[in-house]
Protein backbone atom coordinates (compact mmCIF):
# COMPACT_ATOMS: atom_id res chain seq x y z
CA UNK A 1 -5.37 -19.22 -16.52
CA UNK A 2 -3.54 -16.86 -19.14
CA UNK A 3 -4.97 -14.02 -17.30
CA UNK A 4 -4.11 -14.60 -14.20
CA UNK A 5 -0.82 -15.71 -15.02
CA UNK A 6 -0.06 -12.28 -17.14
CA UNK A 7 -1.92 -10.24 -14.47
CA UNK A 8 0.56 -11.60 -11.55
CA UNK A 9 3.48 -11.17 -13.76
CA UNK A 10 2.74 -7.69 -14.57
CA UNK A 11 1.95 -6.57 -11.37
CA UNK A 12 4.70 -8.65 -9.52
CA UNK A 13 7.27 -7.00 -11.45
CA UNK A 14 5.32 -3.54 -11.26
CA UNK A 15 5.53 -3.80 -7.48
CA UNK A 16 9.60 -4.26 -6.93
CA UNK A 17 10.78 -0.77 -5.64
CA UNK A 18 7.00 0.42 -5.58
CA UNK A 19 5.92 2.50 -2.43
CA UNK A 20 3.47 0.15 -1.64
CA UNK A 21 6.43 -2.40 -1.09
CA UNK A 22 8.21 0.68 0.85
CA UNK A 23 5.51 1.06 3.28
CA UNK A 24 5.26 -2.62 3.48
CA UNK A 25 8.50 -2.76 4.74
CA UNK A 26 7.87 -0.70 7.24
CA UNK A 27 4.98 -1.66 8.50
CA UNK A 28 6.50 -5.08 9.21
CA UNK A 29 9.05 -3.34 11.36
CA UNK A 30 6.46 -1.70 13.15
CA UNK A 31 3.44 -4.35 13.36
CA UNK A 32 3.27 -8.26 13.14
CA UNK A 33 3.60 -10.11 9.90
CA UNK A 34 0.45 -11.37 9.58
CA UNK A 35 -1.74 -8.17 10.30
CA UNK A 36 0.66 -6.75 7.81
CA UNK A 37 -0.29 -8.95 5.43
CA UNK A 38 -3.56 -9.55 6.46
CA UNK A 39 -3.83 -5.41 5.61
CA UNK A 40 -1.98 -5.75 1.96
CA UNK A 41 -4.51 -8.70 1.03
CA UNK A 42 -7.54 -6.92 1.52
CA UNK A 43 -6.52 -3.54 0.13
CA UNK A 44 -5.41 -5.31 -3.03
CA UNK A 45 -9.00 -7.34 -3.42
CA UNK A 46 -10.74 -4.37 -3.47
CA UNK A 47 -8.18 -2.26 -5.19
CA UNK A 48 -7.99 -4.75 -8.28
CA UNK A 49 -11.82 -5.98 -8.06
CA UNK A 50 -12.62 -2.22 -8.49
CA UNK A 51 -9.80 -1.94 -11.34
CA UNK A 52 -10.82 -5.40 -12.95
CA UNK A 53 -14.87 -3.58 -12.87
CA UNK A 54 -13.79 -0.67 -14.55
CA UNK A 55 -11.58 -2.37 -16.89
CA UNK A 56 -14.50 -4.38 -18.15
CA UNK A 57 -17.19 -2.36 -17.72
CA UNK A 58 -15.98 1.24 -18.30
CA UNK A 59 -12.29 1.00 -20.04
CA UNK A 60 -11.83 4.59 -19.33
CA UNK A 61 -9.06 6.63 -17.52
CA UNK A 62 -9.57 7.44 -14.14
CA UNK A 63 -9.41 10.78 -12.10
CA UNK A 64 -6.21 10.09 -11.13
CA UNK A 65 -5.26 13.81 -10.27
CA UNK A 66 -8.45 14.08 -7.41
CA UNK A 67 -7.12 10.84 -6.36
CA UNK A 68 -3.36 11.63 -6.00
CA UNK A 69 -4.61 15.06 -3.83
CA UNK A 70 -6.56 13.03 -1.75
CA UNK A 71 -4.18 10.43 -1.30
CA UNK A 72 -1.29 13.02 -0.79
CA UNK A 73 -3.25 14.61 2.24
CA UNK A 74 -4.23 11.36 3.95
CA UNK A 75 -0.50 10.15 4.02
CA UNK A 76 0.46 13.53 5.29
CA UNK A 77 -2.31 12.96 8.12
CA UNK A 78 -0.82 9.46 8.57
CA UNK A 79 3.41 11.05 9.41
CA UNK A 80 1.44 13.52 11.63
CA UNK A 81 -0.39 10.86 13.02
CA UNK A 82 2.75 8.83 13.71
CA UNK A 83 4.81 12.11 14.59
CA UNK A 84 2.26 12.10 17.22
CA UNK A 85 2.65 9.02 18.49
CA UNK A 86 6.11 9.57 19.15
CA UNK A 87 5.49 12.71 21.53
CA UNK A 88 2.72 10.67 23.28
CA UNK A 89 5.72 7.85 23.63
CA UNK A 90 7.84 10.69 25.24
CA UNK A 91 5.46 11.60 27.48
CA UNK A 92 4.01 8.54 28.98
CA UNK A 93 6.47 6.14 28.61
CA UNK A 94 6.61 2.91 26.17
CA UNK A 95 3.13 2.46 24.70
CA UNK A 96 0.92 -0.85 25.00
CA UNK A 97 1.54 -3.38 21.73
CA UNK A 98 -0.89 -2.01 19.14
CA UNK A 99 -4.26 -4.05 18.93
CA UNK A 100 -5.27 -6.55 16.75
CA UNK A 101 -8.05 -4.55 14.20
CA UNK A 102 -5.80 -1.48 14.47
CA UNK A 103 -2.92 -2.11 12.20
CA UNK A 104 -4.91 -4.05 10.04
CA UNK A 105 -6.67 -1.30 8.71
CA UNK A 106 -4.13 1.18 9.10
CA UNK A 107 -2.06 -1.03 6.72
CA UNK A 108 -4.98 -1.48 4.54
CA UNK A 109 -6.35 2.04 4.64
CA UNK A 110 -2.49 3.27 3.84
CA UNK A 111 -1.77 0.92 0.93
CA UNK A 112 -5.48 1.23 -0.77
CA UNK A 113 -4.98 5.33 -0.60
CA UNK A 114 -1.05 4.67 -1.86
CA UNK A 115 -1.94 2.36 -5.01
CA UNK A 116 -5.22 4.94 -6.06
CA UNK A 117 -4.49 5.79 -9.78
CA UNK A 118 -1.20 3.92 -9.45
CA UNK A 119 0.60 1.96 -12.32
CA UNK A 120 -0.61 -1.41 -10.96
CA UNK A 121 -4.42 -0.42 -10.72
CA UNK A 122 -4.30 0.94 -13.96
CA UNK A 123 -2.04 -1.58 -15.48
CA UNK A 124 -5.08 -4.11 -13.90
CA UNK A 125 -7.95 -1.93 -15.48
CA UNK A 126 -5.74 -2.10 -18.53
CA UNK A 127 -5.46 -6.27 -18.81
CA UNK A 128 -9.20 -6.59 -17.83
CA UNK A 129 -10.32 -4.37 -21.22
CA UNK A 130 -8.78 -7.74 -22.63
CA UNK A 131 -8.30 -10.65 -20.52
CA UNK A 132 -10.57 -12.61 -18.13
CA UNK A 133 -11.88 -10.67 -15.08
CA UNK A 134 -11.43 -13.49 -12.52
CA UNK A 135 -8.11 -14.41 -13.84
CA UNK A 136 -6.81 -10.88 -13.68
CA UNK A 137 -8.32 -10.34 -10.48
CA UNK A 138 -6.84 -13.07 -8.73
CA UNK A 139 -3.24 -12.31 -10.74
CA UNK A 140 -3.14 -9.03 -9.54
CA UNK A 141 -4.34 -9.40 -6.17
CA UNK A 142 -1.46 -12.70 -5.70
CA UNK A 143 0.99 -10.45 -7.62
CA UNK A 144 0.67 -7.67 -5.43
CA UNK A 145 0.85 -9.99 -2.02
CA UNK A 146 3.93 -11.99 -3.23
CA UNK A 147 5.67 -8.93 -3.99
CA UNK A 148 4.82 -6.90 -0.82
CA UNK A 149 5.46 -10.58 1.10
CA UNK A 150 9.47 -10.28 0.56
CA UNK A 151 8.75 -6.60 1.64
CA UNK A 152 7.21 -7.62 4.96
CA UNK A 153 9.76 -10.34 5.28
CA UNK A 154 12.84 -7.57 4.71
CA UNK A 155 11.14 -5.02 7.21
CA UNK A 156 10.88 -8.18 10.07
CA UNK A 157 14.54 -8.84 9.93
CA UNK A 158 14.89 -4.72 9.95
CA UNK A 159 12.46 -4.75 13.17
CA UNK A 160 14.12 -6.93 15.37
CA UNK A 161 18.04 -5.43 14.58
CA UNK A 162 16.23 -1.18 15.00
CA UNK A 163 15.09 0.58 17.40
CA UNK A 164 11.40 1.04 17.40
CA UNK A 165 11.35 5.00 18.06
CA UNK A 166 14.00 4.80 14.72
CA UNK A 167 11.50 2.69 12.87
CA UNK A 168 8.91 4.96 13.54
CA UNK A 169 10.80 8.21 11.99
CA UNK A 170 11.40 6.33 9.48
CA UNK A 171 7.68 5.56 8.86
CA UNK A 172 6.99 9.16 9.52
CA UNK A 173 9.66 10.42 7.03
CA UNK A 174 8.30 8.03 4.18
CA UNK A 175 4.55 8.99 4.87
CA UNK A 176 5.71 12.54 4.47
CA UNK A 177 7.83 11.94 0.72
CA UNK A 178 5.06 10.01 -0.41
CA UNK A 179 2.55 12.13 0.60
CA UNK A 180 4.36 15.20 -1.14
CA UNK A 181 5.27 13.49 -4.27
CA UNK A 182 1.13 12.49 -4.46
CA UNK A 183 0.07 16.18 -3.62
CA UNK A 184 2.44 17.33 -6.62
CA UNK A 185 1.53 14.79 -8.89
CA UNK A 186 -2.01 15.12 -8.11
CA UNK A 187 -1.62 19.36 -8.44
CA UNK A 188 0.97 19.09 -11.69
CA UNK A 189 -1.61 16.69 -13.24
């Protein structure tokens, strides 16, 4: 119970401003709450089960430069993608409501590439060199939901007061900073 209690802590708090809370945000604008979420949860079981595996069994740092490259291209892939979507829009008029299975791993895919090498996932390799796997597990994966919950929560209220053509700009414009400020870390380091 210690564990999981200082894993959720740790990462809850780790997770306030985080990108992964940004792109929550405005993914909620963009998709319902529940694939959303549905997207965060899964992403952050097998981001932390994979950190929690390391932690215990290797205890080692992590490529994190390779990582931050190849996470720095795919969110560069994602703005185009959405960029895209917007001329499409243009062209042939108001799309169809986005399926089910689609955002869901969009939202997944986008926040397991984002939190790659990030503080939380090593902060979570870092807790499982010394505290119980399942409890940091589960404290990580929780903290990371509940913190990327109010984030969904904010970006709903955003989604019904903006535009959706501004919401997905806006999407656009963070994939694109996020995706630069990964390619540089990933090149610096």
């Amino acid at each position: 119970m210690d564990a999981l209690l200082l894993s959720f802590g740790v990462i809850f708090v780790a997770e306030l401003g985080d990108k992964s809370q940004l792109m929550a945000l405005a993914f909620a604008a963009r998709y319902k709450a529940i694939h959303v979420l549905i997207g965060i949860t899964a992403a952050s079981v097998l981001l932390f089960g994979a950190s929690v595996l390391i932690g215990r069994l290797v205890a080692v740092s992590l490529p994190t430069r390779a990582i931050n490259i190849a996470a720095g291209v795919a969110f560069l892939v994602f703005a185009a993608w959405t960029v895209r979507g917007l001329w499409t829009e243009a062209e042939e008029g108001p799309p169809e409501r986005p399926s089910t299975r689609f955002p869901i791993v969009t939202v997944g895919l986008a926040i397991l590439l984002a939190e790659l090498g990030d503080k939380t996932m090593l902060a979570t390799v870092t807790l499982a060199t010394t505290e119980g796997w399942l409890g940091t597990w589960v404290g990580s994966t929780l903290g990371m939901v509940a913190a990327d919950a109010i984030a969904i929560a904010v970006g709903k209220q955003m989604g019904t007061r903006l535009p959706e053509r501004a919401i997905k700009i806006g999407a656009s414009l963070l994939f694109v900073v996020f995706g630069i400020l990964l390619l540089v870390d990933g090149i610096r380091g």
